[in-house]
PDB file of N, CA and C in Angstrom:
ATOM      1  N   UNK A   1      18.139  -2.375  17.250  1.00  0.00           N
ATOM      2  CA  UNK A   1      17.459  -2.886  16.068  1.00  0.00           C
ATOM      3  C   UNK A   1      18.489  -2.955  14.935  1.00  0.00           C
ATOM      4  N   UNK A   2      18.626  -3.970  14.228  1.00  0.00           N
ATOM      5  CA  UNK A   2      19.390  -4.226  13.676  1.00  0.00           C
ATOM      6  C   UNK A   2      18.856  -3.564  12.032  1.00  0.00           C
ATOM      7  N   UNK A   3      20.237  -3.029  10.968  1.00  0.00           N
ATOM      8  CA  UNK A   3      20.013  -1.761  10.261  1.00  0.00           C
ATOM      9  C   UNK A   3      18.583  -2.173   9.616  1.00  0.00           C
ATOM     10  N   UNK A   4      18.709  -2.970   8.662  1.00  0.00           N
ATOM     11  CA  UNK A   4      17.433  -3.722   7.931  1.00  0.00           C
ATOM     12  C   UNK A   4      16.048  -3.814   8.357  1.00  0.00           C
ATOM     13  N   UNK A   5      16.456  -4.530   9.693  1.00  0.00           N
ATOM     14  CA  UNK A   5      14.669  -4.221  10.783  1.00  0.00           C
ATOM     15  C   UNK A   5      14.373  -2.775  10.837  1.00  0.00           C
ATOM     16  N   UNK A   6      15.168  -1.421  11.133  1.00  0.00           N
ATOM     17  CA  UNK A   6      15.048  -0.181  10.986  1.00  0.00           C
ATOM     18  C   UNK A   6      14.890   0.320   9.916  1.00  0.00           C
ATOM     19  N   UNK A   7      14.985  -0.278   8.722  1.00  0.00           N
ATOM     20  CA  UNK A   7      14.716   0.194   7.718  1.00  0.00           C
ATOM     21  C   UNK A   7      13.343   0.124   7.382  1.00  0.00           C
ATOM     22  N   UNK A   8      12.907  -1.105   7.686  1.00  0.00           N
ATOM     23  CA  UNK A   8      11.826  -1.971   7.427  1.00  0.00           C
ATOM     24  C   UNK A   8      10.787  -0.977   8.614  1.00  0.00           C
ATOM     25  N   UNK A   9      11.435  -1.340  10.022  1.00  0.00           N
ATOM     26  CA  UNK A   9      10.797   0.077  10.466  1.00  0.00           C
ATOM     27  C   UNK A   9      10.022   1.447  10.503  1.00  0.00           C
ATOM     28  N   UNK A  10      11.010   1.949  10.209  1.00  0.00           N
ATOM     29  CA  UNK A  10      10.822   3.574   9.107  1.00  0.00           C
ATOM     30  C   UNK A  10       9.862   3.400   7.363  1.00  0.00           C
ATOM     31  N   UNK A  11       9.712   2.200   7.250  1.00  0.00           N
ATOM     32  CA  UNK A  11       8.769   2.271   6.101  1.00  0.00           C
ATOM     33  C   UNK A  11       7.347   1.871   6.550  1.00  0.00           C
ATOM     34  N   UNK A  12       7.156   1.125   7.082  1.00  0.00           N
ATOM     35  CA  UNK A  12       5.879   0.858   8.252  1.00  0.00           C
ATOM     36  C   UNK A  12       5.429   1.754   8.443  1.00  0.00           C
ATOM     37  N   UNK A  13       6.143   2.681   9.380  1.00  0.00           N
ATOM     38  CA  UNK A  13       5.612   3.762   9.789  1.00  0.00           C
ATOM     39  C   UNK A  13       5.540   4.909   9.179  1.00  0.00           C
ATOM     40  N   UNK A  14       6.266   4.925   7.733  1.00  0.00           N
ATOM     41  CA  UNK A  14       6.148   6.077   6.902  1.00  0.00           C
ATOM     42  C   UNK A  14       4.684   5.253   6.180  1.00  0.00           C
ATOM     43  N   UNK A  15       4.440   4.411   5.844  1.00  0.00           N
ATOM     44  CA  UNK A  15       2.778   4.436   5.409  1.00  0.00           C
ATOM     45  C   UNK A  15       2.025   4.478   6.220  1.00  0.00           C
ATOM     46  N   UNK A  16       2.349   3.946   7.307  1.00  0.00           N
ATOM     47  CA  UNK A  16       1.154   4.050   8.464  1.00  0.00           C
ATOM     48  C   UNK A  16       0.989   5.717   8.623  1.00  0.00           C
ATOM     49  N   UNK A  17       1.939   6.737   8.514  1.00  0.00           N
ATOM     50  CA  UNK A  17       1.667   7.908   8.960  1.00  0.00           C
ATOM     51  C   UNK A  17       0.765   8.845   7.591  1.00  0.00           C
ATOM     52  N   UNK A  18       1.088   7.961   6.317  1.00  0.00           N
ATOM     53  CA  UNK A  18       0.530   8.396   5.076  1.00  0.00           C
ATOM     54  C   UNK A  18      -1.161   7.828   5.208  1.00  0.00           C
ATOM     55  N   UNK A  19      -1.432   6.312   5.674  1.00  0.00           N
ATOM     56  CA  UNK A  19      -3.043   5.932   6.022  1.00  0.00           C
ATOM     57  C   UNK A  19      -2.944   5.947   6.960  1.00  0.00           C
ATOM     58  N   UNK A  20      -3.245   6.818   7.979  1.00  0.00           N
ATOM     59  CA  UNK A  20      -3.248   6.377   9.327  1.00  0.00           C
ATOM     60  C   UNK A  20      -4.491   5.587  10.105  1.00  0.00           C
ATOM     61  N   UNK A  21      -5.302   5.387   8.831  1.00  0.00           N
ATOM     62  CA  UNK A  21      -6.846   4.353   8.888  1.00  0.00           C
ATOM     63  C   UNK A  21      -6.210   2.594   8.589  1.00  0.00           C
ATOM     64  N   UNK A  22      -5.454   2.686   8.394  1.00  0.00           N
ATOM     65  CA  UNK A  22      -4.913   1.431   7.802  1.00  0.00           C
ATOM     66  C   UNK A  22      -4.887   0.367   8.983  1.00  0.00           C
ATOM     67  N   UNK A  23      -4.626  -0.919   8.874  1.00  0.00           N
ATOM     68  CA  UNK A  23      -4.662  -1.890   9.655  1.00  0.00           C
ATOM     69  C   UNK A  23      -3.850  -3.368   8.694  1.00  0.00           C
ATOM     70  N   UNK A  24      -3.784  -3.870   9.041  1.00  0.00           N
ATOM     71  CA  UNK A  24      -3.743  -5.463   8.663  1.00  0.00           C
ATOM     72  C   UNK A  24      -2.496  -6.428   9.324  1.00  0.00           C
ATOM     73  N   UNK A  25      -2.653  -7.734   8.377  1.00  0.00           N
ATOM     74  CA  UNK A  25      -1.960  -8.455   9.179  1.00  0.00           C
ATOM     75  C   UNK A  25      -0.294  -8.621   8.408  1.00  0.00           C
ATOM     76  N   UNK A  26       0.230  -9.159   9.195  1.00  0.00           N
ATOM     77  CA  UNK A  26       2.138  -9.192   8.184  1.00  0.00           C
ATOM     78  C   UNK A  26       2.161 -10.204   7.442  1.00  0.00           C
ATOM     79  N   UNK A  27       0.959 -10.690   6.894  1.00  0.00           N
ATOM     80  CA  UNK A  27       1.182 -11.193   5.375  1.00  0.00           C
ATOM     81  C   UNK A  27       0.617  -9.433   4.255  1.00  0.00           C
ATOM     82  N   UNK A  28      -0.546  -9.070   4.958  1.00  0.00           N
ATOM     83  CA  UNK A  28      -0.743  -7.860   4.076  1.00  0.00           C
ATOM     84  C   UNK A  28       0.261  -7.150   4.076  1.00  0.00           C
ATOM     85  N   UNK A  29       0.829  -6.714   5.345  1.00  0.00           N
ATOM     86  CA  UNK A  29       1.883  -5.990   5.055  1.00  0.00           C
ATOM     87  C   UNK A  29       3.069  -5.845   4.221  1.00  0.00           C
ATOM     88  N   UNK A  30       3.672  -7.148   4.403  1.00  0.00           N
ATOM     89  CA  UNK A  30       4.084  -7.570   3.341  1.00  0.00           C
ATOM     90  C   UNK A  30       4.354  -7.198   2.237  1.00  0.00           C
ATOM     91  N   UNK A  31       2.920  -8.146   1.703  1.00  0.00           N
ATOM     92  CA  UNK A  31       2.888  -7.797   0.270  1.00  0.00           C
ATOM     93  C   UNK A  31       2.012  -6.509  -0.410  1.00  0.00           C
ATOM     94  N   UNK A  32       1.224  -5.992   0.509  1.00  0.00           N
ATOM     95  CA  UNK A  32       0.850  -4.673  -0.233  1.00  0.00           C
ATOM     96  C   UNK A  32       1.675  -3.100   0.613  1.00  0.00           C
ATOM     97  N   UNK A  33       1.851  -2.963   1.873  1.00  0.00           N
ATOM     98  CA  UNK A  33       2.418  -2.009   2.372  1.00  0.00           C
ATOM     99  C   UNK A  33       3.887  -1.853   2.132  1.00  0.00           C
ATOM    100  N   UNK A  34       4.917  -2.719   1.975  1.00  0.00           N
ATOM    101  CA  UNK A  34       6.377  -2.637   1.390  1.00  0.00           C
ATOM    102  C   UNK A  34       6.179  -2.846   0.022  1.00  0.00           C
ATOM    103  N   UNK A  35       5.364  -3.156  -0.819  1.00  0.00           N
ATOM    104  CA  UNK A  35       5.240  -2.801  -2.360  1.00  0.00           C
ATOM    105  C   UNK A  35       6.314  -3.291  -3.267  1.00  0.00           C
ATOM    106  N   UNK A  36       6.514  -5.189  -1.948  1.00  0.00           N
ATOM    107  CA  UNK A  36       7.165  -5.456  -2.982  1.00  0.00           C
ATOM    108  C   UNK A  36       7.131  -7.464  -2.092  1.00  0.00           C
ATOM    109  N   UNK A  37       7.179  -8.505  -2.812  1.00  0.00           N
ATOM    110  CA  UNK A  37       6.708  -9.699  -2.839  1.00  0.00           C
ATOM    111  C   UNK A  37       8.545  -9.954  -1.717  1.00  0.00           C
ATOM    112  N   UNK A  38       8.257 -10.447  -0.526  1.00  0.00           N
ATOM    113  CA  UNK A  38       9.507 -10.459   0.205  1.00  0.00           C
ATOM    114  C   UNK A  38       9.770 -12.230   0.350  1.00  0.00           C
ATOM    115  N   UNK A  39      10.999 -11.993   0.454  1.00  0.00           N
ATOM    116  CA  UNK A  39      11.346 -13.488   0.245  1.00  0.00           C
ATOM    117  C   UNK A  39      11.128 -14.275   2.504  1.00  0.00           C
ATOM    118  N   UNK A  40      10.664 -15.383   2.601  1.00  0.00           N
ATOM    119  CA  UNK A  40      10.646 -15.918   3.817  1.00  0.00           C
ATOM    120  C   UNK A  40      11.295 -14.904   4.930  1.00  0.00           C
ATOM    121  N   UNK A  41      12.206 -15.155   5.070  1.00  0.00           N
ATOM    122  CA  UNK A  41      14.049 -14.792   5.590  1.00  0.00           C
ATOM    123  C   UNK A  41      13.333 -13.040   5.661  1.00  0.00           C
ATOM    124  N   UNK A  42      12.761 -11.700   5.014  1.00  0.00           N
ATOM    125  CA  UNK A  42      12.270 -10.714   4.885  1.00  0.00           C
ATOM    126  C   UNK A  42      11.231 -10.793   5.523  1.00  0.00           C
ATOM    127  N   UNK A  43      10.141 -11.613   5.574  1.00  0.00           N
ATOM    128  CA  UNK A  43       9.036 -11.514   6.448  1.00  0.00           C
ATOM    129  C   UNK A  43       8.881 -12.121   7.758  1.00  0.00           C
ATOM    130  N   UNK A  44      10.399 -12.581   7.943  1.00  0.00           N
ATOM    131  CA  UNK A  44      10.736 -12.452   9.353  1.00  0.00           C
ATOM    132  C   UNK A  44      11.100 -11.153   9.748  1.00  0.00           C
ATOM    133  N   UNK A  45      11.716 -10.879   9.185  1.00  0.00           N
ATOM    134  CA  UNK A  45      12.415  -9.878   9.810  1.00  0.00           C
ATOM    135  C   UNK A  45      11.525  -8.721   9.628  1.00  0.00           C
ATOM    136  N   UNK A  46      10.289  -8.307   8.879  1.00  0.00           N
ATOM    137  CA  UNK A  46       9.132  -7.491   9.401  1.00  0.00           C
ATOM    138  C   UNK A  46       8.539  -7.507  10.563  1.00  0.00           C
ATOM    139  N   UNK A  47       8.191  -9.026  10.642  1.00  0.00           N
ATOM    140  CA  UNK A  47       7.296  -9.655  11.852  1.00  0.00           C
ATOM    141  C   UNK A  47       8.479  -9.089  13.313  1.00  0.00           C
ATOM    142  N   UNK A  48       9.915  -9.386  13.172  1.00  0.00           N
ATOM    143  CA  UNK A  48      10.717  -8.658  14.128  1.00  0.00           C
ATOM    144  C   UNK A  48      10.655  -7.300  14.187  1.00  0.00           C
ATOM    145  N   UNK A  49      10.841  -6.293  13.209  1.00  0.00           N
ATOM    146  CA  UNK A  49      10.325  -5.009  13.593  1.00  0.00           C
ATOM    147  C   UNK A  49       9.189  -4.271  14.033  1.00  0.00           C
ATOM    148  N   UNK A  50       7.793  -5.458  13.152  1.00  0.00           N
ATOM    149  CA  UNK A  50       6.872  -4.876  14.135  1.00  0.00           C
ATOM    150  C   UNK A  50       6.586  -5.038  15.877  1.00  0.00           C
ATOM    151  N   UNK A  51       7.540  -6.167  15.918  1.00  0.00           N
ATOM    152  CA  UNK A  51       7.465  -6.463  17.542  1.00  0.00           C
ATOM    153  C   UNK A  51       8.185  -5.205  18.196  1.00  0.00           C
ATOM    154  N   UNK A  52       8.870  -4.396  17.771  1.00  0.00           N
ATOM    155  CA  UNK A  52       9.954  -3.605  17.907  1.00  0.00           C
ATOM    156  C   UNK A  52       8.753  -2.426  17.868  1.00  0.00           C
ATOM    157  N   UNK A  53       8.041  -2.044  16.838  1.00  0.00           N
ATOM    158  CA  UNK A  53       7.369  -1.099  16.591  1.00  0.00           C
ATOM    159  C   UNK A  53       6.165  -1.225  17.945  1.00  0.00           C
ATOM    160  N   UNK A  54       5.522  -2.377  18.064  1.00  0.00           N
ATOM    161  CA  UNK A  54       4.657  -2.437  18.914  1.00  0.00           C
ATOM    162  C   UNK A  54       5.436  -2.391  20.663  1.00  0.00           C
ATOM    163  N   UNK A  55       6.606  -2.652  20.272  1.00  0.00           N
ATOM    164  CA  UNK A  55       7.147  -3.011  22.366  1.00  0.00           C
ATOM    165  C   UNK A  55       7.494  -1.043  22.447  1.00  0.00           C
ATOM    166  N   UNK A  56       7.354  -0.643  21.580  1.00  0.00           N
ATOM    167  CA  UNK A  56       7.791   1.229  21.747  1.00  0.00           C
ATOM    168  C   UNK A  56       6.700   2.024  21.321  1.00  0.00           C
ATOM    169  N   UNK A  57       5.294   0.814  21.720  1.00  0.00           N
ATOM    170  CA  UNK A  57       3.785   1.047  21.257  1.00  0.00           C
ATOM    171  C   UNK A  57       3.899   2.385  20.747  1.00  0.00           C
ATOM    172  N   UNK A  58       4.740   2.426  18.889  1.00  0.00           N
ATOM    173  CA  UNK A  58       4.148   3.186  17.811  1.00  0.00           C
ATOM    174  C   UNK A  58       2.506   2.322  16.909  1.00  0.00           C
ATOM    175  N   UNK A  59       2.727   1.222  17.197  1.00  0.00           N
ATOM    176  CA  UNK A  59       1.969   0.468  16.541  1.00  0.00           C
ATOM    177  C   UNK A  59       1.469  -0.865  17.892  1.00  0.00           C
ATOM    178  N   UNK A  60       0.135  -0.835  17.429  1.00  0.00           N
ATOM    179  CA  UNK A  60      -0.971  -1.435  18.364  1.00  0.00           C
ATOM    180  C   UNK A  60      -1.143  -2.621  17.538  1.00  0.00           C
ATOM    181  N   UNK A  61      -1.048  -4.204  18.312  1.00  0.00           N
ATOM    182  CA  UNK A  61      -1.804  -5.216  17.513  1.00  0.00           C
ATOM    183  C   UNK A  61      -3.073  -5.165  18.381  1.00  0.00           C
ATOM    184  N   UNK A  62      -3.878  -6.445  17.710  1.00  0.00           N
ATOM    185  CA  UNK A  62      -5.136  -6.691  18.174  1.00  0.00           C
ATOM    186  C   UNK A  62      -5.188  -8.272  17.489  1.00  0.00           C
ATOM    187  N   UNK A  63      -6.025  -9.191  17.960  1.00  0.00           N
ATOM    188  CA  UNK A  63      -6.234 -10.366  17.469  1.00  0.00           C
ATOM    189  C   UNK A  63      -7.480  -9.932  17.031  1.00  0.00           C
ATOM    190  N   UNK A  64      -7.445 -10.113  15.834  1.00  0.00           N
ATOM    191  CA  UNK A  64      -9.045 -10.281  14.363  1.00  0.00           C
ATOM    192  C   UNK A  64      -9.817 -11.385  15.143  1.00  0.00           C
ATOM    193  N   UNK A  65     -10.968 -12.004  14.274  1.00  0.00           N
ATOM    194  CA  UNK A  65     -11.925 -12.603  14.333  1.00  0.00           C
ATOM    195  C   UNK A  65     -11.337 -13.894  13.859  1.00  0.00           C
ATOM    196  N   UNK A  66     -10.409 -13.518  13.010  1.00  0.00           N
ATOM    197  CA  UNK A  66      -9.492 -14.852  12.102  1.00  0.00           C
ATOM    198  C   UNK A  66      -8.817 -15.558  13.024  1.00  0.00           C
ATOM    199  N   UNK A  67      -8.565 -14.889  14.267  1.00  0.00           N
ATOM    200  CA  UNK A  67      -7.341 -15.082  14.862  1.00  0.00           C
ATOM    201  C   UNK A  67      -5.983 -15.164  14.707  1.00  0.00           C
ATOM    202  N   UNK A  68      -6.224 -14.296  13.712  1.00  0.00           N
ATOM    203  CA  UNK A  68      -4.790 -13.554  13.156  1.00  0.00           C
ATOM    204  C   UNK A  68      -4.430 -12.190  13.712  1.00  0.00           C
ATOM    205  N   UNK A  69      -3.473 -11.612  14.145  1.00  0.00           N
ATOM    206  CA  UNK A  69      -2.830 -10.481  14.032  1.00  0.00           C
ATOM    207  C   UNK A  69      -2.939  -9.355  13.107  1.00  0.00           C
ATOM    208  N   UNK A  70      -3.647  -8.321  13.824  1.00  0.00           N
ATOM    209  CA  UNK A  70      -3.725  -7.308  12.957  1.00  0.00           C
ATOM    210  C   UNK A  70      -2.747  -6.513  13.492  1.00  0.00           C
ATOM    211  N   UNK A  71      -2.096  -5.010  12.508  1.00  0.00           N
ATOM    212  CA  UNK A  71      -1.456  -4.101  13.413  1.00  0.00           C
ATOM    213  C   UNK A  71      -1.475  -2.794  12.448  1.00  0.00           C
ATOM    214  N   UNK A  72      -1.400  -2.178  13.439  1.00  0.00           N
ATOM    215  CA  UNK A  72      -1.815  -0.724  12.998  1.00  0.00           C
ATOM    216  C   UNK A  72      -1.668   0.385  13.856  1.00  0.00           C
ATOM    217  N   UNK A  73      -1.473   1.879  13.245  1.00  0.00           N
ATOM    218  CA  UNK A  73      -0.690   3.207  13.887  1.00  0.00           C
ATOM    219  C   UNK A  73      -1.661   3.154  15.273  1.00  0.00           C
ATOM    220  N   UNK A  74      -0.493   3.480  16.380  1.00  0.00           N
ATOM    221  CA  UNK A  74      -1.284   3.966  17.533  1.00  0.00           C
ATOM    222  C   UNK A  74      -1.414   5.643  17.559  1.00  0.00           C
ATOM    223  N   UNK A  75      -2.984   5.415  17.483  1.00  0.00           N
ATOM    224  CA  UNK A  75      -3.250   7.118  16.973  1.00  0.00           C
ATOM    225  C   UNK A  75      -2.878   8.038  17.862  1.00  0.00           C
ATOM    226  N   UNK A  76      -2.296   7.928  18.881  1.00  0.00           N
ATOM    227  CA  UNK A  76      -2.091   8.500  20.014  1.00  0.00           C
ATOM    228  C   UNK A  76      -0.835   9.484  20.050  1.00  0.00           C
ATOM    229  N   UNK A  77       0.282   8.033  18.826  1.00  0.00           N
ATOM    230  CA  UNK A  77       1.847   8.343  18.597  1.00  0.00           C
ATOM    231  C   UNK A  77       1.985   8.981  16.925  1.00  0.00           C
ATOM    232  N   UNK A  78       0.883   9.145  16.406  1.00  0.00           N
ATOM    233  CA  UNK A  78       0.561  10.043  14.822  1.00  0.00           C
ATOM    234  C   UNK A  78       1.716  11.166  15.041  1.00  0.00           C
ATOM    235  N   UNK A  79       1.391  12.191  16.083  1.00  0.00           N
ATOM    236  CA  UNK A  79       2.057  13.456  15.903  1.00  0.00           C
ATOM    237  C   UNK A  79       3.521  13.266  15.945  1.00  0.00           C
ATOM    238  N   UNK A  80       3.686  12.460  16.914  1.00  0.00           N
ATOM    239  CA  UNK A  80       5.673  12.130  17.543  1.00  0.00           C
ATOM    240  C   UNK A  80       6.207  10.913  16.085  1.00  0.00           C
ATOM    241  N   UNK A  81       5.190  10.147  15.529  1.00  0.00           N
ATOM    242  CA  UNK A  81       5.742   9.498  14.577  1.00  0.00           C
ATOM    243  C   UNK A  81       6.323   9.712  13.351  1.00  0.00           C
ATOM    244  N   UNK A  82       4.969  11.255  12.939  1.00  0.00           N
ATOM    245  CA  UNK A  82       5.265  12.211  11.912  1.00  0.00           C
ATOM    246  C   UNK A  82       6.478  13.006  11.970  1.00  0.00           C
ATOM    247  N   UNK A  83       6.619  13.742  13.388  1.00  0.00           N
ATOM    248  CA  UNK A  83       7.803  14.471  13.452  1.00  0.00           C
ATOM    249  C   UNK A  83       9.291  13.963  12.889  1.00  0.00           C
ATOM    250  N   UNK A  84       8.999  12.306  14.089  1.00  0.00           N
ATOM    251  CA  UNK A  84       9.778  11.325  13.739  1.00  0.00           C
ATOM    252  C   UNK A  84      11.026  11.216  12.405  1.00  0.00           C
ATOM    253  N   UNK A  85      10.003  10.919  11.932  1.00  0.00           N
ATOM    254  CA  UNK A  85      10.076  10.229   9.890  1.00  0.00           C
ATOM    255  C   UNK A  85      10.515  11.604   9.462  1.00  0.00           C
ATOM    256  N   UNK A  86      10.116  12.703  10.048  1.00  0.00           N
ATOM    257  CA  UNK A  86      10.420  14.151   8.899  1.00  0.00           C
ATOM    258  C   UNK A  86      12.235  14.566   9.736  1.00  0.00           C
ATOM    259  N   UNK A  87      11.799  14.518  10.954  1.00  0.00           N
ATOM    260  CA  UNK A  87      13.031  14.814  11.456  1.00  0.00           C
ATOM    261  C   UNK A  87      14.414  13.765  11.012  1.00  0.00           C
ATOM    262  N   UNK A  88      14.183  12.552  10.838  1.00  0.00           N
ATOM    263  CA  UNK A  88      15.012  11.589  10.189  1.00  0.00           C
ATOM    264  C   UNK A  88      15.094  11.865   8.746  1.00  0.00           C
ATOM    265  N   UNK A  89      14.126  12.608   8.109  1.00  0.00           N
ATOM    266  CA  UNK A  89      14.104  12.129   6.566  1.00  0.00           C
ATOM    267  C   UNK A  89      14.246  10.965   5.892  1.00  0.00           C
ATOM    268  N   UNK A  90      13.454   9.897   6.568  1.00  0.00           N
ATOM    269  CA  UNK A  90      13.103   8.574   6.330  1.00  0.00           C
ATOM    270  C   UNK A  90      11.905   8.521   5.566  1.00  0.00           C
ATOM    271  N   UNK A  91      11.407   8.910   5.045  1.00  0.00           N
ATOM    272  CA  UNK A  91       9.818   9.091   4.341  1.00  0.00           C
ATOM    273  C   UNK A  91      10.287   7.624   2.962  1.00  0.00           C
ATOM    274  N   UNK A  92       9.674   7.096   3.053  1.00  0.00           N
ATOM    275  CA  UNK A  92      10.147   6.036   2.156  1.00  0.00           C
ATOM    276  C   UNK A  92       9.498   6.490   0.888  1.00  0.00           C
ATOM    277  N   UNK A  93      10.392   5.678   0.095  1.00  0.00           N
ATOM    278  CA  UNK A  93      10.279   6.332  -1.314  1.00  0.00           C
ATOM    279  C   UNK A  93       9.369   6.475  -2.079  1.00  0.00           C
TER     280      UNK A  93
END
């Protein structure tokens, strides 16, 4: 994973481990879970880490009703994700 997608990574999953009720799609993500308006070229490269996040099923999609992409913590990987993020000291800012 290239550094940026891992960065992008480790912040995903540092909110997902903060709501672990949370869900949505990588336009929400986007713009309300990185907490910050990403340029094209950036919300690729989310949409690449969550593929990354989901192929090492930390994170589960599902197709909505919209037929959009939702994604969200696989509650299963909460405990190993938490350790994760603390053992890295990645907790985003």
């Amino acid at each position: 994973m290239a550094d940026e997608r891992l960065q992008i990574a480790y912040r995903v999953l540092g909110y997902l481990a903060e709501n672990p009720n949370a869900q949505d799609t990588l336009e929400g993500i986007v713009e309300w879970w990185l907490w910050e308006r990403l340029t094209t070229n950036h919300a690729t490269r989310v949409k690449e880490a969550l593929a990354d996040l989901v192929l090492a099923s930390l994170v589960l999609e599902r197709r909505g009703k919209d037929s959009r992409t939702h994604y969200k913590i696989n509650p299963l990987k909460l405990e190993e994700i938490t350790a994760f993020l603390n053992e890295k000291g990645k907790r985003p800012p």
